[in-house]
Protein backbone atom coordinates (compact mmCIF):
# COMPACT_ATOMS: atom_id res chain seq x y z
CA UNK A 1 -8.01 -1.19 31.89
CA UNK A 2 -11.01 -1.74 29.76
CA UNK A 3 -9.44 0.01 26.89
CA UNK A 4 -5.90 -1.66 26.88
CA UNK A 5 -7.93 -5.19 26.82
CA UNK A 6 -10.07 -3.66 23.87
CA UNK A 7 -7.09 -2.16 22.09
CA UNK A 8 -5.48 -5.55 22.81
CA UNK A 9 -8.61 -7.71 21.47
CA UNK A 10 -8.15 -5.70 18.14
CA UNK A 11 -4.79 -5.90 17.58
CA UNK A 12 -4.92 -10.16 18.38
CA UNK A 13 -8.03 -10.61 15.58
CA UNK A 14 -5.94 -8.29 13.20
CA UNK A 15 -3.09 -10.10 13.56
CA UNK A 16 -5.38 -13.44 12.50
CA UNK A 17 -6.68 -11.58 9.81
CA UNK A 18 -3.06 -10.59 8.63
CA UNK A 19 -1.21 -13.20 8.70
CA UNK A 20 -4.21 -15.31 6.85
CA UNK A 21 -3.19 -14.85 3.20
CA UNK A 22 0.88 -15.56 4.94
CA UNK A 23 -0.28 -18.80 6.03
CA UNK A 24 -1.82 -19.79 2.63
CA UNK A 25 1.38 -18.72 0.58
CA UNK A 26 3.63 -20.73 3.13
CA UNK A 27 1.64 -23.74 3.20
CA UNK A 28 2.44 -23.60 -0.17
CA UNK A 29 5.96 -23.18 0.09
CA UNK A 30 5.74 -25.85 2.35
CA UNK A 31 4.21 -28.43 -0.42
CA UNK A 32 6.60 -27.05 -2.76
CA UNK A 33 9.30 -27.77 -0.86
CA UNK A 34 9.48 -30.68 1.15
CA UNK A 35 8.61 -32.37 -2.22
CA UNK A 36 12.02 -31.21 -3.13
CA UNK A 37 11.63 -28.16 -4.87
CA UNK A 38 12.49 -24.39 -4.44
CA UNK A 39 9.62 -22.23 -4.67
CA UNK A 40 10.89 -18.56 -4.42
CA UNK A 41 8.20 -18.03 -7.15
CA UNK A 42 5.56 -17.44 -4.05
CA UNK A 43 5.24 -13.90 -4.62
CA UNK A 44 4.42 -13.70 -7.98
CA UNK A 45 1.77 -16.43 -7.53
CA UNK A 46 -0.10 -14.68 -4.39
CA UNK A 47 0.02 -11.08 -6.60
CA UNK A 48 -1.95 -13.02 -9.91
CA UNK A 49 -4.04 -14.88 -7.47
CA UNK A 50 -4.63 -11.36 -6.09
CA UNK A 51 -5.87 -10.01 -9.63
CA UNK A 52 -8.01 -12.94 -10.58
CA UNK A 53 -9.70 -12.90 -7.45
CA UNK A 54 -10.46 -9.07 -7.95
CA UNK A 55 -11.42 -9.09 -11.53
CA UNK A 56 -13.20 -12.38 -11.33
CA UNK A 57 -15.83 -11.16 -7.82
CA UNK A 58 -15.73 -7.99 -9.51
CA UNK A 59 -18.04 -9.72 -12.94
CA UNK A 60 -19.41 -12.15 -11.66
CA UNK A 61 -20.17 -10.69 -7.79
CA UNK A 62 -19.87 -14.10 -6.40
CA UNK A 63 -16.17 -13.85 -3.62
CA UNK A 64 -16.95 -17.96 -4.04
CA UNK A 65 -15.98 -17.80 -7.88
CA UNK A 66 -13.30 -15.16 -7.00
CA UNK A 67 -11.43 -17.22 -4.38
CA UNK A 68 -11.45 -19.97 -7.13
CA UNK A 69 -10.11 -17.88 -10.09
CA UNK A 70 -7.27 -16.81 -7.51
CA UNK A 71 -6.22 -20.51 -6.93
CA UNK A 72 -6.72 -21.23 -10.70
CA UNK A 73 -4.45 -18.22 -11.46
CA UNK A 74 -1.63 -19.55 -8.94
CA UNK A 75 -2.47 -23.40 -10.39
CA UNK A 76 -1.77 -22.04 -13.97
CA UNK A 77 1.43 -19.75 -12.74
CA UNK A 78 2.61 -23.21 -10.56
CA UNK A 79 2.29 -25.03 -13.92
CA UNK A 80 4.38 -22.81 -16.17
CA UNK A 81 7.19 -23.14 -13.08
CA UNK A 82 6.68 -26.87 -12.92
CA UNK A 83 7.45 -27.59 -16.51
CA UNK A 84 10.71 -25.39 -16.22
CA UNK A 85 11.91 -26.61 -13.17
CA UNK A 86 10.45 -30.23 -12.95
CA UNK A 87 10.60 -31.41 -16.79
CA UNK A 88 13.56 -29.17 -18.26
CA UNK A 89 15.24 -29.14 -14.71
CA UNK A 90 16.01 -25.39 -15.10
CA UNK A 91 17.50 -23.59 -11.96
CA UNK A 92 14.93 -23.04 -9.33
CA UNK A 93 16.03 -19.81 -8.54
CA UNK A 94 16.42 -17.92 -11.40
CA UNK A 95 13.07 -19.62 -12.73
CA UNK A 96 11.55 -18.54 -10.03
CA UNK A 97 12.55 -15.38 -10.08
CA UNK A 98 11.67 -14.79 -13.93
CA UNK A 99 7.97 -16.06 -12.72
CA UNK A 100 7.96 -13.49 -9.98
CA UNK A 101 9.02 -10.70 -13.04
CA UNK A 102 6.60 -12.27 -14.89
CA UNK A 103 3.86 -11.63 -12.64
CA UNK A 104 4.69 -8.00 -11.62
CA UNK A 105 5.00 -7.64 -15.85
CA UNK A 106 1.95 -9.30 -17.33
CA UNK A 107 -0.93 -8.46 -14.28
CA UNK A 108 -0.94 -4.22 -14.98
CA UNK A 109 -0.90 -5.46 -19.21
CA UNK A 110 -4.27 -7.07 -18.81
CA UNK A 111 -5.59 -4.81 -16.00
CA UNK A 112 -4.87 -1.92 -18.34
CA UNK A 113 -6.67 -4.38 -21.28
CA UNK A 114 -9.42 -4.93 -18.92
CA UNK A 115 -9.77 -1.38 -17.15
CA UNK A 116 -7.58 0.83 -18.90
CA UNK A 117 -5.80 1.54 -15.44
CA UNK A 118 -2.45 -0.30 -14.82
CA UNK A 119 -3.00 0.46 -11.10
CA UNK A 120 -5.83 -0.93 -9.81
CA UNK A 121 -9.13 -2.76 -10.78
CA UNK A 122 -12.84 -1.24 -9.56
CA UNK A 123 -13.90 -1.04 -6.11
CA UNK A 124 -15.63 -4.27 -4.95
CA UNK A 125 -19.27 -4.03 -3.07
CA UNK A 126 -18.97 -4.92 0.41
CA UNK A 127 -22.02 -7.38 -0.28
CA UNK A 128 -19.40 -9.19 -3.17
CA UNK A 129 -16.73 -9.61 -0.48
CA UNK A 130 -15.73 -12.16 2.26
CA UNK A 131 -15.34 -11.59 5.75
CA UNK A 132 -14.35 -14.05 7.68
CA UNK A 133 -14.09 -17.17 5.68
CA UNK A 134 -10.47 -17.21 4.22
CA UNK A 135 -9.50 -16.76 7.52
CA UNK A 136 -10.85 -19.65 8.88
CA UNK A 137 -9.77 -21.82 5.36
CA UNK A 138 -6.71 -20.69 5.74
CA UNK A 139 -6.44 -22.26 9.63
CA UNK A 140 -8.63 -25.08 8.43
CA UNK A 141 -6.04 -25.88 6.02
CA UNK A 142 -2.70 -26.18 8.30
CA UNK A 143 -5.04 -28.99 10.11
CA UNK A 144 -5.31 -30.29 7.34
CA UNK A 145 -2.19 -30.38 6.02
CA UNK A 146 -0.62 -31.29 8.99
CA UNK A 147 -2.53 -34.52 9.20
CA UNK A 148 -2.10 -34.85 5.97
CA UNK A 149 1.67 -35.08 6.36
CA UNK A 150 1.40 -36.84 9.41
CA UNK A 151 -1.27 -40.13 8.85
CA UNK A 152 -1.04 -40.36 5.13
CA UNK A 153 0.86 -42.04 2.89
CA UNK A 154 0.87 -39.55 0.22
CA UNK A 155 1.87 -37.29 2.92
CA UNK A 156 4.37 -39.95 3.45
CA UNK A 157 5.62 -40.26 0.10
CA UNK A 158 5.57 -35.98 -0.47
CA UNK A 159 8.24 -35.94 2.13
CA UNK A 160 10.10 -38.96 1.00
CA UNK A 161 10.47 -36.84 -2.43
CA UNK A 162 12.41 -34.13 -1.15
CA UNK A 163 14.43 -36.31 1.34
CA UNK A 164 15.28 -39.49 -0.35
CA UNK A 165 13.72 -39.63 -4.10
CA UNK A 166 15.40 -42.18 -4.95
CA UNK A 167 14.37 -44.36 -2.51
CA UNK A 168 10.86 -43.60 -3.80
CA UNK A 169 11.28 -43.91 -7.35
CA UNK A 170 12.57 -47.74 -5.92
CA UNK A 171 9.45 -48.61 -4.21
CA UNK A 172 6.89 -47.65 -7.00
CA UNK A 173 6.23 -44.27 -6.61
CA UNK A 174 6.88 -41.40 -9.17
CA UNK A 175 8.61 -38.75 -8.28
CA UNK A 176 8.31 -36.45 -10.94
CA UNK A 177 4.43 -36.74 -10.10
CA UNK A 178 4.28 -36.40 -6.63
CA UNK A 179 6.69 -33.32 -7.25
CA UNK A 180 4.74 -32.02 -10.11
CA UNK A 181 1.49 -32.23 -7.47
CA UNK A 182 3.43 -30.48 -4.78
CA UNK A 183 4.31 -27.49 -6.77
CA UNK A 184 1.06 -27.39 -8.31
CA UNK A 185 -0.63 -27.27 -4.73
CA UNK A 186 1.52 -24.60 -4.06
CA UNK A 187 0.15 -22.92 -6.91
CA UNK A 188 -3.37 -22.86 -5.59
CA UNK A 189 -2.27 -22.06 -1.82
CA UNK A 190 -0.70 -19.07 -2.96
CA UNK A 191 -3.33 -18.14 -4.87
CA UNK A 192 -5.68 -18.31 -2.26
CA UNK A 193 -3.79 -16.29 0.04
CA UNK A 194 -3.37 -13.57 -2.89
CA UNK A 195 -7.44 -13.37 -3.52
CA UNK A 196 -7.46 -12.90 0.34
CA UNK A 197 -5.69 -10.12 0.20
CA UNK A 198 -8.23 -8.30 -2.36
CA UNK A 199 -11.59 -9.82 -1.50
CA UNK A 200 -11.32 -10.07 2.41
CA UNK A 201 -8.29 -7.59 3.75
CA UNK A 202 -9.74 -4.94 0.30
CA UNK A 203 -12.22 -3.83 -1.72
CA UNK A 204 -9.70 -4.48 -5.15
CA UNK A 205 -6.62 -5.12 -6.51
CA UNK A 206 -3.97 -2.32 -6.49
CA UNK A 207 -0.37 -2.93 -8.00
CA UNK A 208 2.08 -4.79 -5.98
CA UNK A 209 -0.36 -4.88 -3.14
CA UNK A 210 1.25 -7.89 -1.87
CA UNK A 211 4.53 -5.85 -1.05
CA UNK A 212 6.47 -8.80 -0.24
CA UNK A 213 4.36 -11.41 1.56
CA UNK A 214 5.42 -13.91 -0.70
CA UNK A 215 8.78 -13.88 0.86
CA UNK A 216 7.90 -13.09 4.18
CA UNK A 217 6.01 -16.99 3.95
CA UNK A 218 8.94 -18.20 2.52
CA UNK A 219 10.67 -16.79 5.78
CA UNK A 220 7.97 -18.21 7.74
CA UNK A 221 8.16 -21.82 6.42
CA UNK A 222 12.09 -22.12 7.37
CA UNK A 223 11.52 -20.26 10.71
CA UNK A 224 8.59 -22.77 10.94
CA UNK A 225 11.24 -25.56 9.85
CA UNK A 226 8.61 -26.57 7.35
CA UNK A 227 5.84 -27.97 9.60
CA UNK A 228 2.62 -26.36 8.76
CA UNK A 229 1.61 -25.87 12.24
CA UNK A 230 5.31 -23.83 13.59
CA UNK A 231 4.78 -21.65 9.80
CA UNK A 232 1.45 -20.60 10.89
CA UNK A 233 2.60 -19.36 14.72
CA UNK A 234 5.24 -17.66 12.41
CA UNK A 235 3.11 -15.92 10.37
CA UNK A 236 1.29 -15.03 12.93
CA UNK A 237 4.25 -12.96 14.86
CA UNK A 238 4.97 -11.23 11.38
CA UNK A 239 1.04 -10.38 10.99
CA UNK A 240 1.04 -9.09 14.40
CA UNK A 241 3.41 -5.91 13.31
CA UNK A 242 0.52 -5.59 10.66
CA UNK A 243 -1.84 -5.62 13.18
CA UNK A 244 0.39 -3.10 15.29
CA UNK A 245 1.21 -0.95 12.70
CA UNK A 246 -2.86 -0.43 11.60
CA UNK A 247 -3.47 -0.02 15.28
CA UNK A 248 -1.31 3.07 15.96
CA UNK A 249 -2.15 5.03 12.60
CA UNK A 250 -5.77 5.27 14.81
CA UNK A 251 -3.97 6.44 18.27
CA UNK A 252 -2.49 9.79 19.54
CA UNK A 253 0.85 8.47 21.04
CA UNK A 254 2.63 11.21 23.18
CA UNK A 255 5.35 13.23 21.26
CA UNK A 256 8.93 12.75 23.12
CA UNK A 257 10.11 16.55 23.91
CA UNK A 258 13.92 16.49 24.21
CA UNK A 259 15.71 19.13 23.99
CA UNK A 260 17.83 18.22 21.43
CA UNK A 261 15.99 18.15 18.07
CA UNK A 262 18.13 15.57 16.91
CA UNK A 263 17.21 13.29 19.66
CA UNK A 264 13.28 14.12 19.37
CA UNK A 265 13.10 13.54 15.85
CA UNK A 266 15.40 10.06 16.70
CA UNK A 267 12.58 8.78 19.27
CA UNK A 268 9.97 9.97 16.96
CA UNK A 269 11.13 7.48 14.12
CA UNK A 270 11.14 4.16 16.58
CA UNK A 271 7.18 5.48 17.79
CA UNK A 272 5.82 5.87 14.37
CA UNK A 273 3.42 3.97 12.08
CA UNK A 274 5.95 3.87 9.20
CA UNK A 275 9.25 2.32 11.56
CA UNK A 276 6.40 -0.41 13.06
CA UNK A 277 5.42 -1.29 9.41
CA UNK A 278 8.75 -2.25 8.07
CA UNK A 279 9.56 -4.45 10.96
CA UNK A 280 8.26 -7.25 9.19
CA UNK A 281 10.37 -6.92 6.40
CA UNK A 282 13.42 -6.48 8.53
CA UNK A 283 12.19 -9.66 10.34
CA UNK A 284 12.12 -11.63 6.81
CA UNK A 285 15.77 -10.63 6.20
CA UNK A 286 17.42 -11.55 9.95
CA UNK A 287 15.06 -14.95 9.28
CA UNK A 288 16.72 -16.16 6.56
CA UNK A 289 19.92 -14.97 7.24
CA UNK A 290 20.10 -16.37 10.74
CA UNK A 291 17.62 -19.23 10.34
CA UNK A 292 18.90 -20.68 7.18
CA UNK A 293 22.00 -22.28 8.18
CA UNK A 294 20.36 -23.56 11.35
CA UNK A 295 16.49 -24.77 9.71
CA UNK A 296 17.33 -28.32 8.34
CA UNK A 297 15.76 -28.36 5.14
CA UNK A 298 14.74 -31.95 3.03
CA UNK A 299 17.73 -33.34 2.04
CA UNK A 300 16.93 -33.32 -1.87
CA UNK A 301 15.60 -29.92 -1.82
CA UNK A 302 16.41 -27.81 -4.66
CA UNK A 303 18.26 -31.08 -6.93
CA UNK A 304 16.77 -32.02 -10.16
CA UNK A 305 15.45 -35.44 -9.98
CA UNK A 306 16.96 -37.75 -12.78
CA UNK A 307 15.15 -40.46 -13.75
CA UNK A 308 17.30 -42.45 -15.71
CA UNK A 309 20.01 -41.80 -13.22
């Protein structure tokens, strides 16, 4: 009994520590998007944030400065989508998605300037690493956020911008701004969760290490019918098959013994490390296809704002 409720322990403070640098990219999505704008671009932001935060502790052996050079990465990545998106009102999605290539493009370029290793930067002292504080940042900030949303009128005025902008843009406010701000915070949120990944979950950066947490947030965040606080419980069920997944690569699990080879090698598949891994990924897909249609996003989201309409 003793060793279920330890096994269990472990697996509940891995999931935390999983789905930590999920809840920073979605409560970035989430400020990205209920100002009215798409932010696919997630992923690429979290994998830059990722490699600043590496190189930058790596130097300068201070996880402080490299939690901050991940969020400026993901500011400066936000701002080069902002200006497309916001200014020149390009498509969100296909911008997006060129920031995302441009991400997966130009980190391995410097890394190789930097290292000469497109693969991964050095190993990072356990003394130059975090533990346990972008975990609790990251929870610190749905609180936040929430009450942000909730009890202030900038909160107030964020959501207005990606439900009625118009209606904004009447009483005062500017709504290029305030969406300019909310893409830009979604810049440093998903940076933050990408320097989590290699100063708190690793020692380093290794290439593509974020493997598709960028839309697994973005699957969280309509799940979570973007509210910070229902996004966080989400990313918490997709960390959990994390947590799982790590927990059974250290475990001798029986072996099924059929006697059909077919069927043994079957039941073998659904026991395995590998099948328990990709569940989150197969999660992300049956999210958006089944919770798209019935999540009700902000009414302007996704639709240029014209001024001089």
């Amino acid at each position: 009994m003793m060793q279920v409720f330890e096994i269990a322990s472990f697996v509940f403070a891995s999931a935390l520590r999983m789905s930590s640098p999920l809840i920073f990219a979605a409560l970035g999505g989430i400020m990205s998007e209920r100002s009215g704008v798409i932010n696919i671009s997630l992923e690429g932001k979290m994998l830059v944030g990722a490699f600043a935060a590496a190189v930058v502790t790596y130097y300068f052996h201070s996880p402080v400065l490299g939690l901050l050079g991940g969020a400026l990465a993901g500011f400066i990545l936000a701002s080069i989508y902002s200006l497309f998106v916001i200014s020149f009102k390009s498509n969100q999605i296909v911008t997006g998605t060129a920031i995302n290539i441009l991400a997966a493009g130009i980190v391995p370029l410097i890394s190789q300037a930097l290292f000469q290793n497109t693969g991964s930067t050095p190993e990072i002292p356990m003394a130059d690493r975090f533990t346990q504080f972008p975990i609790i940042l990251s929870w610190v900030s749905v609180v936040l956020i929430w009450a942000w949303f909730r009890y202030s009128p900038f909160g107030l005025w964020h959501q207005f911008a990606g439900e009625h902008p118009y209606a904004l843009q009447t009483s005062g406010v500017d709504v290029i701004s305030t969406r300019w701000c909310g893409v830009l915070s979604s810049g440093i949120f998903a940076g933050l969760g990408g320097a989590t990944l290699s100063i708190c979950l690793s020692s380093n950066f290794t290439r593509n290490m974020t493997a598709g947490r960028g839309f697994m947030a973005l699957a969280a965040l309509i799940v979570g019918r973007w509210r910070p606080m229902t996004a966080a419980v989400a990313c918490i069920f997709f960390g959990l098959f994390d947590a799982v997944g790590i927990t059974l690569q250290g475990l001798t699990l029986p072996q099924p013994d059929f006697d059909s080879a077919l069927l043994n090698n079957f039941v073998k598949f659904f026991i395995s490390t590998q099948f328990v891994q990709i569940i989150p990924y197969l999660l992300t897909v049956i999210a958006v296809a089944g919770f798209v249609g019935r999540s009700r996003p902000p009414k302007a989201l996704g639709i240029p704002f014209l001024k001089n309409r």
